[in-house]
PDB file of N, CA and C in Angstrom:
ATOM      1  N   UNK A   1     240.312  53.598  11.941  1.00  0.00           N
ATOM      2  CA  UNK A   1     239.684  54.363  10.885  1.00  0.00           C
ATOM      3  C   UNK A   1     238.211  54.580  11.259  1.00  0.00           C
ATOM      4  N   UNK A   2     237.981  55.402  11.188  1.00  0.00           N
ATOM      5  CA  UNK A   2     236.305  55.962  11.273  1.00  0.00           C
ATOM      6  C   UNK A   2     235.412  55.907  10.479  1.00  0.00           C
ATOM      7  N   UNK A   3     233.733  56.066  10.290  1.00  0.00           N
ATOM      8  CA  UNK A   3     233.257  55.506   9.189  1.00  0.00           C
ATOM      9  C   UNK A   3     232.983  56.735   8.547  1.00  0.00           C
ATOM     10  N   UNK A   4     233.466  57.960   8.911  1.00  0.00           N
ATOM     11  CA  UNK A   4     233.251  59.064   8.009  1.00  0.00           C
ATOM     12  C   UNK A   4     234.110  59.205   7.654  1.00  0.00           C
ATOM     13  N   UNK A   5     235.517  58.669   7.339  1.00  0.00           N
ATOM     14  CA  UNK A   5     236.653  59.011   6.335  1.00  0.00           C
ATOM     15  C   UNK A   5     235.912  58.263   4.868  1.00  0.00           C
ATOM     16  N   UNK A   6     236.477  59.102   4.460  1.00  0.00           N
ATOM     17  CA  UNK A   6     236.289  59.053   2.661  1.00  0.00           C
ATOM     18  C   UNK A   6     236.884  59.405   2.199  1.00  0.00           C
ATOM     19  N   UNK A   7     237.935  58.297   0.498  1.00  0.00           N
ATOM     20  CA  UNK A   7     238.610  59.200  -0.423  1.00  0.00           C
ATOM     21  C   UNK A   7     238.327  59.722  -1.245  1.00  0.00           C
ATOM     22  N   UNK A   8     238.595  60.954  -1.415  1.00  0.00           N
ATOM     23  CA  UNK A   8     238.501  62.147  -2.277  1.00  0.00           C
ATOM     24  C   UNK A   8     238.941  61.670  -3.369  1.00  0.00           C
ATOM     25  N   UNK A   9     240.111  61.066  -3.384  1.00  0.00           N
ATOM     26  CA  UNK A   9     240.945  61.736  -5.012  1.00  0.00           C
ATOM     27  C   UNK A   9     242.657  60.517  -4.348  1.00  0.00           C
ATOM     28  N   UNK A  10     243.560  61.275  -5.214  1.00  0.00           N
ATOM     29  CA  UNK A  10     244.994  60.787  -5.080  1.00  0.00           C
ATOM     30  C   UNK A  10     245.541  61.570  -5.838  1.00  0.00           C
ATOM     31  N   UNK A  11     246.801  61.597  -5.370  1.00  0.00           N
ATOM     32  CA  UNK A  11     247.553  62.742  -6.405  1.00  0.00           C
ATOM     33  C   UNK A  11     249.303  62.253  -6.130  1.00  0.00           C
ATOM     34  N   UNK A  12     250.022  62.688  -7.375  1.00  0.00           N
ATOM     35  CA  UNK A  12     251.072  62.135  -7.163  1.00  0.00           C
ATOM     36  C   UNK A  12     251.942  63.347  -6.828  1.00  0.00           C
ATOM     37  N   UNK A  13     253.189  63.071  -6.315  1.00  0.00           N
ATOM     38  CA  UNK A  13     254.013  63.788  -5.619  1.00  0.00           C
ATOM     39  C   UNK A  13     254.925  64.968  -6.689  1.00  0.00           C
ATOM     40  N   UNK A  14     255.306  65.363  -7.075  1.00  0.00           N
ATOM     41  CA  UNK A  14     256.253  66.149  -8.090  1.00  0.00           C
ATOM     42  C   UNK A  14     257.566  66.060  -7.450  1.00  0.00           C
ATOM     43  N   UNK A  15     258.463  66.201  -8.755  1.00  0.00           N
ATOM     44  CA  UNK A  15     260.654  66.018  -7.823  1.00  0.00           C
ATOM     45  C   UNK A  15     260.363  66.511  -7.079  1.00  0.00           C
ATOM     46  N   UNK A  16     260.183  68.099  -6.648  1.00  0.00           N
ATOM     47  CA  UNK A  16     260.024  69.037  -5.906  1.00  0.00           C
ATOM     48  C   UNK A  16     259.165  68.955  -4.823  1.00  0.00           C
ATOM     49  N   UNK A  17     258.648  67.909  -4.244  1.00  0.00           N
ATOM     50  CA  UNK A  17     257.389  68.126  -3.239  1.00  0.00           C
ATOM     51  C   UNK A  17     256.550  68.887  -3.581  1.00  0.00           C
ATOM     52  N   UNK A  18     256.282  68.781  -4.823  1.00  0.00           N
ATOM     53  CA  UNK A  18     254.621  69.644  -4.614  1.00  0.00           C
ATOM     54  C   UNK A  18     253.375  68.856  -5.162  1.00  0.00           C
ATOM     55  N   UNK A  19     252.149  68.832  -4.290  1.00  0.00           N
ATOM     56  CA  UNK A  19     251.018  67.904  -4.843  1.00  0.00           C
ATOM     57  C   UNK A  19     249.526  68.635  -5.403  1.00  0.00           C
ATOM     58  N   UNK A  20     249.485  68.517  -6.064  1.00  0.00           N
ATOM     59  CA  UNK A  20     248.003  69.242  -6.489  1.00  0.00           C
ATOM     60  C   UNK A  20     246.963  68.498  -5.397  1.00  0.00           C
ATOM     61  N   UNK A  21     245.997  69.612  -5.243  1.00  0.00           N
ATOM     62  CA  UNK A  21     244.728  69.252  -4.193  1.00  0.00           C
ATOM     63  C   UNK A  21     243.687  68.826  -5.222  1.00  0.00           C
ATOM     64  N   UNK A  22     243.181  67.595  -4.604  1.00  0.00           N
ATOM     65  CA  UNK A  22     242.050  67.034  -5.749  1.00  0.00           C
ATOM     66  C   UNK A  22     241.205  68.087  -5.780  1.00  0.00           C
ATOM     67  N   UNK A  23     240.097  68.048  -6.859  1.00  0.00           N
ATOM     68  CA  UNK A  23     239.220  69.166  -7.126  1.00  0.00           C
ATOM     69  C   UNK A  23     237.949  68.883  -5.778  1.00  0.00           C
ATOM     70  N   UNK A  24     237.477  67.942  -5.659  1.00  0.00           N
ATOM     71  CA  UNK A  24     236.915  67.420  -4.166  1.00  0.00           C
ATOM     72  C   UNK A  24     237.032  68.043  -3.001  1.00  0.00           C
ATOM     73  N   UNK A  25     238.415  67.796  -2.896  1.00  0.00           N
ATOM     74  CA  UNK A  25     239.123  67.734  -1.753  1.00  0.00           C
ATOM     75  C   UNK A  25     239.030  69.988  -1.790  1.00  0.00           C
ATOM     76  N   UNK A  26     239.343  70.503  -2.812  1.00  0.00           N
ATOM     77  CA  UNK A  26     239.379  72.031  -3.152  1.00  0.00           C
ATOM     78  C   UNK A  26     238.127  72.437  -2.509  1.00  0.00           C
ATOM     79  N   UNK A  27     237.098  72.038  -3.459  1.00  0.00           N
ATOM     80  CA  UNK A  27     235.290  72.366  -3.065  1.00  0.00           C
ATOM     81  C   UNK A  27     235.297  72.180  -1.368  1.00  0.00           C
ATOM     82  N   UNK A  28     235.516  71.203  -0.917  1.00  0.00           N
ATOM     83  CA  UNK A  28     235.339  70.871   0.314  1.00  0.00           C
ATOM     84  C   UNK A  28     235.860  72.144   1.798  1.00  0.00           C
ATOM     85  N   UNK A  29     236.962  72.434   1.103  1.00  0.00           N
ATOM     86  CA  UNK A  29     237.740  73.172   1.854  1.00  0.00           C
ATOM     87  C   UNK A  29     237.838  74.246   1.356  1.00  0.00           C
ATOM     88  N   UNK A  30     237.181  74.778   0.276  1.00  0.00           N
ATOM     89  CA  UNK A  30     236.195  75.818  -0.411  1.00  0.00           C
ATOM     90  C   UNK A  30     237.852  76.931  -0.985  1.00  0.00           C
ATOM     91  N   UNK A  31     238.898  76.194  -0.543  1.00  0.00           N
ATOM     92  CA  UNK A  31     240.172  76.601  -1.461  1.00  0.00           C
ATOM     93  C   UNK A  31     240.592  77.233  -2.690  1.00  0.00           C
ATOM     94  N   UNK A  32     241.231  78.035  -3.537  1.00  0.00           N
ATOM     95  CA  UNK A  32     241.345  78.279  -4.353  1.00  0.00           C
ATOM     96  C   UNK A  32     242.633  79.108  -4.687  1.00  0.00           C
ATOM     97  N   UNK A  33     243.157  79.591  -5.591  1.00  0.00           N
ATOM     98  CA  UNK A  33     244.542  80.059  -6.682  1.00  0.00           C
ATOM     99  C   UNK A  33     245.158  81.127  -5.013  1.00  0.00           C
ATOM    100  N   UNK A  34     246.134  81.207  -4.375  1.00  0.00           N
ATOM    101  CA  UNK A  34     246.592  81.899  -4.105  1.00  0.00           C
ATOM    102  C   UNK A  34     246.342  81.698  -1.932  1.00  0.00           C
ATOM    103  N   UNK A  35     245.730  80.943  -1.855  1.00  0.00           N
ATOM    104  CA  UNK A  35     244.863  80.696  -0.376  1.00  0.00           C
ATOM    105  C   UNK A  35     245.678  79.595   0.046  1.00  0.00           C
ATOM    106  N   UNK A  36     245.718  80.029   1.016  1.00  0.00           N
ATOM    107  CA  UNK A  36     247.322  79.256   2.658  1.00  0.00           C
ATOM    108  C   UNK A  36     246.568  78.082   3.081  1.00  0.00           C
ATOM    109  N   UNK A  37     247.394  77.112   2.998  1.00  0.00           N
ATOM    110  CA  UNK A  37     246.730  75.927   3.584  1.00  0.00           C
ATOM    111  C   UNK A  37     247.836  75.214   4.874  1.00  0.00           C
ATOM    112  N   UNK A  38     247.004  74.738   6.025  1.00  0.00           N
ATOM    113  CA  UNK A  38     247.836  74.547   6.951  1.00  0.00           C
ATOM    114  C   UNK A  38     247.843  73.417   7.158  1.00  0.00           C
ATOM    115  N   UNK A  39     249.319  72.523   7.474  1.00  0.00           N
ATOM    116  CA  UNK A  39     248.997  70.758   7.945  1.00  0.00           C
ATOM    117  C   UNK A  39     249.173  71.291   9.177  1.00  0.00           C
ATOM    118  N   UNK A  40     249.193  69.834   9.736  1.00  0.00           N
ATOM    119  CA  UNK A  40     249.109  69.721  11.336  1.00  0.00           C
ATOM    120  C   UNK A  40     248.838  67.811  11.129  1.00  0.00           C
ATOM    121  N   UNK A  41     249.962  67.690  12.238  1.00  0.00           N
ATOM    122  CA  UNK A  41     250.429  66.392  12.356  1.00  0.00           C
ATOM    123  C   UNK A  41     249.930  65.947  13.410  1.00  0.00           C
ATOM    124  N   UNK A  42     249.413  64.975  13.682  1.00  0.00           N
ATOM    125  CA  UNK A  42     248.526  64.329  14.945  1.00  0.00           C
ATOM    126  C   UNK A  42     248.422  62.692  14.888  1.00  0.00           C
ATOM    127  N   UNK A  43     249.030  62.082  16.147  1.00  0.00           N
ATOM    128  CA  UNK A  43     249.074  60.846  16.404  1.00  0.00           C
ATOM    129  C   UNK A  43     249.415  60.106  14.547  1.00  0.00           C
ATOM    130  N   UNK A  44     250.478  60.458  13.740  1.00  0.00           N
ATOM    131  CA  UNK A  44     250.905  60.296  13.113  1.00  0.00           C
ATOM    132  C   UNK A  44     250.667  60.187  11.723  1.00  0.00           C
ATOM    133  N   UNK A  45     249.272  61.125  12.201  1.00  0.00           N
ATOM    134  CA  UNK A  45     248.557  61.371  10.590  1.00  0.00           C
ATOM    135  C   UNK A  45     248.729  63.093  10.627  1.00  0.00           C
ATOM    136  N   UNK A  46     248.478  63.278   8.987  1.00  0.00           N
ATOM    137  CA  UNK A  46     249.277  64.515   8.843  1.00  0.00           C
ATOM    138  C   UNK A  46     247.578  65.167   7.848  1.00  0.00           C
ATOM    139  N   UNK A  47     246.980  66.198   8.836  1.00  0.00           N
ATOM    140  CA  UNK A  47     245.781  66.794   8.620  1.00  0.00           C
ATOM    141  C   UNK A  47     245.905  68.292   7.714  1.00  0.00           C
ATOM    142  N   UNK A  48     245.327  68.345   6.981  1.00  0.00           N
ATOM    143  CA  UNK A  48     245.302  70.049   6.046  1.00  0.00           C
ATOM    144  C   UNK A  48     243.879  70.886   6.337  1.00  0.00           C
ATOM    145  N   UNK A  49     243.780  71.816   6.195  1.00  0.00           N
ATOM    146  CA  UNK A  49     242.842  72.939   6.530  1.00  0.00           C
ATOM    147  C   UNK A  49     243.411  74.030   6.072  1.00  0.00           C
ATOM    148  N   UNK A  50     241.945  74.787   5.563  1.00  0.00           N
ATOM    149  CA  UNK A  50     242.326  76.212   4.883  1.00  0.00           C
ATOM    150  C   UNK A  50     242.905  77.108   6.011  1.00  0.00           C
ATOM    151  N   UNK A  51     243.987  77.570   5.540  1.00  0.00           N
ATOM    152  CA  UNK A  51     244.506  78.586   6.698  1.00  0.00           C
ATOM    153  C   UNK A  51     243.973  80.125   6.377  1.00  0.00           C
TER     154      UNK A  51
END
């Protein structure tokens, strides 16, 4: 772990797989209603970015 990770927030899962983005975590990645977001899986952590 690195000393610039920081938690944002937590959010719980829905039946359906779907998770709301903390409001933090939104601002940060400057996100909003309708805007593509991309994971990407790396050495077994699973990374998001505005697509």
């Amino acid at each position: 772990m690195t000393d610039d990770r920081k938690l944002l927030g937590s959010t719980k899962v829905s039946t359906d797989n779907k998770v709301t983005i903390v409001k933090d975590a939104a601002a940060i990645l400057r996100i909003s209603k309708g805007d593509i977001i991309a994971f990407y899986q790396e050495d077994g952590k699973i990374y998001i970015e505005k697509g």
